[in-house]
C-alpha atoms as a PDB file:
ATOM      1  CA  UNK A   1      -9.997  21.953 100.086  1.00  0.00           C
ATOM      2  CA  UNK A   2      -7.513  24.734 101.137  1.00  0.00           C
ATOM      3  CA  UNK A   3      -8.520  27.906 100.080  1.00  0.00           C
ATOM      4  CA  UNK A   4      -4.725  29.462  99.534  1.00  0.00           C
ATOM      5  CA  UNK A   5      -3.909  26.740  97.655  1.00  0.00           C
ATOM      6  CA  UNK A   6      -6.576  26.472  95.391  1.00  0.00           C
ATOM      7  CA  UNK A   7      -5.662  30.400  95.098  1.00  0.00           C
ATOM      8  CA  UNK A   8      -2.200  29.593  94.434  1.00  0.00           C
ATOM      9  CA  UNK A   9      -2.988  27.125  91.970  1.00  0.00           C
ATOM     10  CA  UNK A  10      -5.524  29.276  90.255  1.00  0.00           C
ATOM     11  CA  UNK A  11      -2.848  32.308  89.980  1.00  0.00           C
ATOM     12  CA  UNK A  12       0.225  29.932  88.552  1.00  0.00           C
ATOM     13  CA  UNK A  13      -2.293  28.843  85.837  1.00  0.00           C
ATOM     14  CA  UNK A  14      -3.225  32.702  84.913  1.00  0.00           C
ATOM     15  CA  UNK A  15       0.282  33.448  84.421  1.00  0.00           C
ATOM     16  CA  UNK A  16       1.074  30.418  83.008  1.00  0.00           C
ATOM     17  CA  UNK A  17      -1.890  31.577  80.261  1.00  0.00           C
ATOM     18  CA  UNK A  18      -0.693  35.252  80.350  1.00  0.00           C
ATOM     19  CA  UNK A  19       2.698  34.105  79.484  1.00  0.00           C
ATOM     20  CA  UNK A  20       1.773  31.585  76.817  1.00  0.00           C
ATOM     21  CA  UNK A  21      -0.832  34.025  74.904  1.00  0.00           C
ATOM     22  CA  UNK A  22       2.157  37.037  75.137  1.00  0.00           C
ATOM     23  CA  UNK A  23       4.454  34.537  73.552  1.00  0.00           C
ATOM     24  CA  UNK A  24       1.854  33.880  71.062  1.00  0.00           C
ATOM     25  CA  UNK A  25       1.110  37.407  70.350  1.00  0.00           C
ATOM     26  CA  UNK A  26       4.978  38.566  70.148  1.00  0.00           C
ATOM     27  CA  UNK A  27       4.965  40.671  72.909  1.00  0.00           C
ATOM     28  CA  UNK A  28       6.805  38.448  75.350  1.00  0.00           C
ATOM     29  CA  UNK A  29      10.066  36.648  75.233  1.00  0.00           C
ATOM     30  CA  UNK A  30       9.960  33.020  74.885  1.00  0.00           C
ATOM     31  CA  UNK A  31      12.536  30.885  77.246  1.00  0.00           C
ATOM     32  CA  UNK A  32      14.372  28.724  74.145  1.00  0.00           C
ATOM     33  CA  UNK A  33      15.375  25.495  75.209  1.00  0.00           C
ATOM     34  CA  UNK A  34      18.722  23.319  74.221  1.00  0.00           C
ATOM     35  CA  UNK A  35      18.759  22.550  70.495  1.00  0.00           C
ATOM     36  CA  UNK A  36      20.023  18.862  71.445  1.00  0.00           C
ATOM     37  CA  UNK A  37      16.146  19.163  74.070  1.00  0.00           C
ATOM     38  CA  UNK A  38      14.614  20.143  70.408  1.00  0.00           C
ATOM     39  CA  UNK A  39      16.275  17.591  68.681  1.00  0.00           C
ATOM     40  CA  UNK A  40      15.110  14.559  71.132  1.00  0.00           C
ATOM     41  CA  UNK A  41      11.620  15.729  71.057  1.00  0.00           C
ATOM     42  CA  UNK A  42      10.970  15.900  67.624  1.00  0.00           C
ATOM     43  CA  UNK A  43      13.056  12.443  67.269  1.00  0.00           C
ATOM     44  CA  UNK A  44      10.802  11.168  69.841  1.00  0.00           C
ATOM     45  CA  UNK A  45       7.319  12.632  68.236  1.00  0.00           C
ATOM     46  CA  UNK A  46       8.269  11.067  64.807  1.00  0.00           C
ATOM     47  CA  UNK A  47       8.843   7.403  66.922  1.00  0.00           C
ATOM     48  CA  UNK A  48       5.430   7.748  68.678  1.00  0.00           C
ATOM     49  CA  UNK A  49       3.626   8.277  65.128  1.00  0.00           C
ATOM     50  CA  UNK A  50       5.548   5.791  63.355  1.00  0.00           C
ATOM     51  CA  UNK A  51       4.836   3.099  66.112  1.00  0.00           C
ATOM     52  CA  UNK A  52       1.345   4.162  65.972  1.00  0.00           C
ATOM     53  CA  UNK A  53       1.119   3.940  62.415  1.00  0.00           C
ATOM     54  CA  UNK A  54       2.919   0.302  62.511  1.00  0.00           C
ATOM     55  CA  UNK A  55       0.943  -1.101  64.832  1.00  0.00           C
ATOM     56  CA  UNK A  56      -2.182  -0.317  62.687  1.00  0.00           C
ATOM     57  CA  UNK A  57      -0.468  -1.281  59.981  1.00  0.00           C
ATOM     58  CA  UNK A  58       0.312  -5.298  61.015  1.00  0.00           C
ATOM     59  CA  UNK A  59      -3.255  -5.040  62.844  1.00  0.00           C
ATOM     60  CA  UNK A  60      -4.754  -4.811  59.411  1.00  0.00           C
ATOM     61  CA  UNK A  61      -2.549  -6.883  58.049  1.00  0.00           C
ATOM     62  CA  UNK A  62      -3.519  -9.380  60.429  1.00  0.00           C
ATOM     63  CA  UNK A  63      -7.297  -8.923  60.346  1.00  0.00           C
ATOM     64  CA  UNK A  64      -8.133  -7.468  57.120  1.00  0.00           C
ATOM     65  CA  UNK A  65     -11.222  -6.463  57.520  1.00  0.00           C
ATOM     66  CA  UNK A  66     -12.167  -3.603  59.281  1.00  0.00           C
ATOM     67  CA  UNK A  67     -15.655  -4.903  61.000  1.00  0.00           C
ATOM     68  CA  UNK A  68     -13.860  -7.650  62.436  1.00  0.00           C
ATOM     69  CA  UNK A  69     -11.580  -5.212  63.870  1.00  0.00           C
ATOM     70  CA  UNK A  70     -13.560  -3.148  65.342  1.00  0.00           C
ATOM     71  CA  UNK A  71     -15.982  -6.323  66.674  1.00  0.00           C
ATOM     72  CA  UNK A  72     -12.318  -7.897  67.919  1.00  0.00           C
ATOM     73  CA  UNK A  73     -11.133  -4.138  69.766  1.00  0.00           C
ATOM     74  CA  UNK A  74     -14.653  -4.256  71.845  1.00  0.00           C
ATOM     75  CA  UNK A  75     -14.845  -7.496  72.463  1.00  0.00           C
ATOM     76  CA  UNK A  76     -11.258  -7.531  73.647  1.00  0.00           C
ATOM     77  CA  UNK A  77     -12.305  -5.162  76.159  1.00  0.00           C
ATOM     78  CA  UNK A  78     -15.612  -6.327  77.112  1.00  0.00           C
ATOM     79  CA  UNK A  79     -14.238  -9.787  77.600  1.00  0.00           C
ATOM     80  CA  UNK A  80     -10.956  -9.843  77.978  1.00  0.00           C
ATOM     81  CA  UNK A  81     -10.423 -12.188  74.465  1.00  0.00           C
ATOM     82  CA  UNK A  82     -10.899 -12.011  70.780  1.00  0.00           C
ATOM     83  CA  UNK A  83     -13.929 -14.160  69.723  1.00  0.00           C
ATOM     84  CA  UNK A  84     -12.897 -16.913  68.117  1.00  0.00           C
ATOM     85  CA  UNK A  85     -13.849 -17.153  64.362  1.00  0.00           C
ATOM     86  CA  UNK A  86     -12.474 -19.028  60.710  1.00  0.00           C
ATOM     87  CA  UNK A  87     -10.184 -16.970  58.755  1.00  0.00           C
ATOM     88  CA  UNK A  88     -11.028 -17.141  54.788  1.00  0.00           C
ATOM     89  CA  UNK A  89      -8.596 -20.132  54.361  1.00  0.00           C
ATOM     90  CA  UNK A  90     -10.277 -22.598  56.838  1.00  0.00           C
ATOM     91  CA  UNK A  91     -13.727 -21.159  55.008  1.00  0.00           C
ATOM     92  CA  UNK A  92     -12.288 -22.446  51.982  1.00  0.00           C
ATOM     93  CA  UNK A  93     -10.599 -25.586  53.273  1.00  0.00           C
ATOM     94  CA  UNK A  94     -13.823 -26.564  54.664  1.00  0.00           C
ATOM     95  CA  UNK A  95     -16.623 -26.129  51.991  1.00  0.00           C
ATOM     96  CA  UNK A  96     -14.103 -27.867  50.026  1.00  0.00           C
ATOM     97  CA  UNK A  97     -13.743 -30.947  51.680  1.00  0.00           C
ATOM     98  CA  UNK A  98     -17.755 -31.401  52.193  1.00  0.00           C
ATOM     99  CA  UNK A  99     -17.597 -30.033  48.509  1.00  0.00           C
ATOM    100  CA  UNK A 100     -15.131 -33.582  47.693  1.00  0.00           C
ATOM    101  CA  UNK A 101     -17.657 -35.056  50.434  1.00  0.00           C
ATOM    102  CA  UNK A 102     -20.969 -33.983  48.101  1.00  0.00           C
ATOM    103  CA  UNK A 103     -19.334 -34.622  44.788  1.00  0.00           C
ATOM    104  CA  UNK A 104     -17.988 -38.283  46.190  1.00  0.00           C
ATOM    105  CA  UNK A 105     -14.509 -39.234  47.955  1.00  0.00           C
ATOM    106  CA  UNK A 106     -14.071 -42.191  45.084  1.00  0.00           C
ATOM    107  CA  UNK A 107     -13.832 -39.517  42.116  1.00  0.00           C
ATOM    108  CA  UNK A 108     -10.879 -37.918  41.062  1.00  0.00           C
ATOM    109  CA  UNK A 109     -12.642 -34.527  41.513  1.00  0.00           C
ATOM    110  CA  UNK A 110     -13.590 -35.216  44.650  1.00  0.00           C
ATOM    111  CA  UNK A 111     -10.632 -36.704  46.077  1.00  0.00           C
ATOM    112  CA  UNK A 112      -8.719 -33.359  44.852  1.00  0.00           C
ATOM    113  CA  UNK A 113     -11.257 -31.300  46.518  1.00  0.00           C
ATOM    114  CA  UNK A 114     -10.798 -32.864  49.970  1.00  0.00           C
ATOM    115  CA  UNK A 115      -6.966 -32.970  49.733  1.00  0.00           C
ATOM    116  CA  UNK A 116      -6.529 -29.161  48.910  1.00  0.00           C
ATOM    117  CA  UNK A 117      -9.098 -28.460  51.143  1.00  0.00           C
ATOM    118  CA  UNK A 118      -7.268 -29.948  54.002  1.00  0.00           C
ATOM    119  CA  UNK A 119      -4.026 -28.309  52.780  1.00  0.00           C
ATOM    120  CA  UNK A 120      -6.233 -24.421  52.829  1.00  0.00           C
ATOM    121  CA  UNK A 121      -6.747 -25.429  57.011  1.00  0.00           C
ATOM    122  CA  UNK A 122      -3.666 -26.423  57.353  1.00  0.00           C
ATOM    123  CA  UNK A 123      -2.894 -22.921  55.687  1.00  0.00           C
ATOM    124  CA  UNK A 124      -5.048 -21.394  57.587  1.00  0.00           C
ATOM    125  CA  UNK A 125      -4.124 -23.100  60.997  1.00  0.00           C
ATOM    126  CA  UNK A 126      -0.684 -21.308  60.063  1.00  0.00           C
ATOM    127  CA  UNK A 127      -2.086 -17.969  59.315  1.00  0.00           C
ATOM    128  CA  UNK A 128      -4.062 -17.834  62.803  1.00  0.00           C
ATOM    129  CA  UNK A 129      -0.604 -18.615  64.715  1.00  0.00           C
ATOM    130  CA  UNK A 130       1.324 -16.057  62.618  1.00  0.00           C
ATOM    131  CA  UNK A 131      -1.542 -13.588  63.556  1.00  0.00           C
ATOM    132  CA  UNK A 132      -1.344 -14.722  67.300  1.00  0.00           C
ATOM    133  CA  UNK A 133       2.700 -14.615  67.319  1.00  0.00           C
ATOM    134  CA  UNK A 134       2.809 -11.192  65.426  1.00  0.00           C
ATOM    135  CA  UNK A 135       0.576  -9.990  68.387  1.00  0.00           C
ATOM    136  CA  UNK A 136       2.148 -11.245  71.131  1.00  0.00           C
ATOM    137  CA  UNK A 137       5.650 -10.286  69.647  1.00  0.00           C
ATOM    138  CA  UNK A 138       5.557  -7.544  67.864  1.00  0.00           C
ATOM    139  CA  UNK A 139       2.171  -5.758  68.432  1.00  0.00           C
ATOM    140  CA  UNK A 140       1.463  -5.819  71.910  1.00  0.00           C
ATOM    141  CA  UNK A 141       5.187  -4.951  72.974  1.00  0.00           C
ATOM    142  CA  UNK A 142       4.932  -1.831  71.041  1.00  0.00           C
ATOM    143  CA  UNK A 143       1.337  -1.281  72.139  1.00  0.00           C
ATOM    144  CA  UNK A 144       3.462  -1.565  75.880  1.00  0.00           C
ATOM    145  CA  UNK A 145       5.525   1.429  74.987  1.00  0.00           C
ATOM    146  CA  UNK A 146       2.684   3.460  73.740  1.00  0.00           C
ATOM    147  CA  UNK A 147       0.777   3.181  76.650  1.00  0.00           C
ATOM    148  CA  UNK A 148       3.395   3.887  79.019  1.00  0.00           C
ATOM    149  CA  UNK A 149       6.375   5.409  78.048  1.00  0.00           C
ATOM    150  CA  UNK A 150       4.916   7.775  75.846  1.00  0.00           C
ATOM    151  CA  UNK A 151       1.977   8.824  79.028  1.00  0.00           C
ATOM    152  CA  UNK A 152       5.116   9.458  80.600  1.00  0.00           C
ATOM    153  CA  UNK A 153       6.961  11.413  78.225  1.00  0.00           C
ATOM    154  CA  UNK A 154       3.861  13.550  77.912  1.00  0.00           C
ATOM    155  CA  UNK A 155       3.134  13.968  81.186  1.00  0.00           C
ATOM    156  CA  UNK A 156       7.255  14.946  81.736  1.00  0.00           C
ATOM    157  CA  UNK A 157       7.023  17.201  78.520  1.00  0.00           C
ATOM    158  CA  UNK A 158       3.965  19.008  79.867  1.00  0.00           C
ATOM    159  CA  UNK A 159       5.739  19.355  83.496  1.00  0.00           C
ATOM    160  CA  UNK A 160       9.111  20.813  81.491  1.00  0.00           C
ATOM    161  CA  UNK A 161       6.541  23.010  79.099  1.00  0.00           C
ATOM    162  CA  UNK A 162       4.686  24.381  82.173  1.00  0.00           C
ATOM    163  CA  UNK A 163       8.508  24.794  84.299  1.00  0.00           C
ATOM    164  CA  UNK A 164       9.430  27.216  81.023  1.00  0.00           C
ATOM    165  CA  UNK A 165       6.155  29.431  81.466  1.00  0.00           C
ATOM    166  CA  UNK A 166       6.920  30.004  85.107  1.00  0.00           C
ATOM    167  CA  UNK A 167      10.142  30.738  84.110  1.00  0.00           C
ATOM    168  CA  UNK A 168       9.383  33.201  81.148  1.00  0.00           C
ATOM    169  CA  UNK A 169       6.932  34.533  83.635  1.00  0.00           C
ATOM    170  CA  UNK A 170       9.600  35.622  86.050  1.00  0.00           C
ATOM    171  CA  UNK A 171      11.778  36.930  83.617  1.00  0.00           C
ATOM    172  CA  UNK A 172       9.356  38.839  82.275  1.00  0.00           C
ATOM    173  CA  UNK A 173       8.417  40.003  85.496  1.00  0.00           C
ATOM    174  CA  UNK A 174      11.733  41.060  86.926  1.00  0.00           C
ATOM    175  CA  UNK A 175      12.304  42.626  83.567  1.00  0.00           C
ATOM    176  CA  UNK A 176       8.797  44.831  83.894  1.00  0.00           C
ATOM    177  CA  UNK A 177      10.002  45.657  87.437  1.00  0.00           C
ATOM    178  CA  UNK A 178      13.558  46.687  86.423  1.00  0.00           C
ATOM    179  CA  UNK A 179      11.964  49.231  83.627  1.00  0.00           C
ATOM    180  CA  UNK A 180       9.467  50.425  86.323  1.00  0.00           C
ATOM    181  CA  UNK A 181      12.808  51.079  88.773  1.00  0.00           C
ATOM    182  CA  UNK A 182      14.420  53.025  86.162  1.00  0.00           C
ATOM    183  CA  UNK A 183      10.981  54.861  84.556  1.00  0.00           C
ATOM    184  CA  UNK A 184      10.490  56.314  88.149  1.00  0.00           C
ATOM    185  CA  UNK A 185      14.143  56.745  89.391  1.00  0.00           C
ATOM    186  CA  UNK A 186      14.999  54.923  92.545  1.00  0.00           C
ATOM    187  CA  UNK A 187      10.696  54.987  93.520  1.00  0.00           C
ATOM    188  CA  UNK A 188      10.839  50.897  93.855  1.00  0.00           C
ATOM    189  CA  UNK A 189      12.555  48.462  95.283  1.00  0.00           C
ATOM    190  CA  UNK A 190      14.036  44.746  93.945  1.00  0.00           C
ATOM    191  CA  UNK A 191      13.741  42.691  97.489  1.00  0.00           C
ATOM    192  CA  UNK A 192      15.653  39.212  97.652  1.00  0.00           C
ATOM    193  CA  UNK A 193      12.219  37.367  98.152  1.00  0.00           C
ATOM    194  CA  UNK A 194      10.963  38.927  94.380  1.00  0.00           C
ATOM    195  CA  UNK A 195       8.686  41.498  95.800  1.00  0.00           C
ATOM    196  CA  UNK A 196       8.255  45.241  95.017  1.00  0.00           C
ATOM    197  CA  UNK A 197       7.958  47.751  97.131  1.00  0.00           C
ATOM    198  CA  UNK A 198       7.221  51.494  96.757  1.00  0.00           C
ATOM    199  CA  UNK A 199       9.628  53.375  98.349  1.00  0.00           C
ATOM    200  CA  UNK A 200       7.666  56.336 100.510  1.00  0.00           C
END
């Protein structure tokens, strides 16, 4: 590694902590930015929780209960795929057709168990592809956007936030270095290159 530019680095981070803790404290001037800046960043930070909260939202809607979540998130990323598993419908459908099975196919009772049985898979053959079409059309898009437009807009807003403390630390600089020119009359001198030099 280069020593002077690990030095460098380690000096723009002190005064990028100086000037953050004197802004802090009152005792520094913080650089404002634009209103309309202001306004876009807290319209974007209410988007990013909203999304977040919506896509947890429709994820519970979608799998109700939270241990099946949870098993579905690792699994997902162990395996690359949600295990595969019968919602509460297609439990239903199906210990009520071996229900009209048990009872007898030739009874009335049993006859009405297997039909509504098969309409419950049926219901819950529909439920699984709403779940997988809400996913793929809804959930994951916005999953998408938080994953990489908002890492970028952080990653911009902490570039922009850290451009401001070098800036508030120059100005504040420059302003310490004016009041030391006038405090000793003439004794130092403002160069183009931002150095200050005692004058002998």
């Amino acid at each position: 590694m280069d020593l002077k530019k690990l030095v460098g680095d380690a000096s723009v981070f002190f005064s990028r902590a100086v000037q953050l803790t004197e802004e802090k404290l009152g005792t520094s001037d913080k650089t404002e930015l634009d209103a309309h800046y202001e306004n876009l960043v807290n319209r974007t930070e209410q988007t990013i929780i909203w999304t977040e909260k919506l896509v947890q939202d429709v994820d519970s809607l979608i799998t109700p209960n939270p241990g099946n979540r949870v098993e579905d998130y690792i699994m997902e990323k162990i395996e690359g795929q949600k295990p595969r598993r019968l919602n509460n419908l297609e439990c239903l459908g199906s210990d009520m057709i071996r229900a009209g099975n048990e009872v007898g196919p030739g009874t009335a009772y049993g006859s009405t168990l297997i039909k509504v049985g098969a309409g419950q898979q049926k219901l819950g053959l529909l439920e699984k592809e709403f779940a997988t079409s809400a996913t793929s059309n809804f959930i994951d898009p916005l999953r998408r956007f938080l994953e990489n437009d908002v890492r970028t807009y952080v990653r911009e807003k902490k570039d922009l936030e850290n451009k401001r403390l070098d800036l508030g630390a120059v100005k504040n600089k420059l302003k310490k270095a004016k009041n030391a020119s006038q405090d000793s009359k003439g004794k130092y001198v403002w160069h183009k290159d931002r150095s200050i030099d005692k004058l002998r």
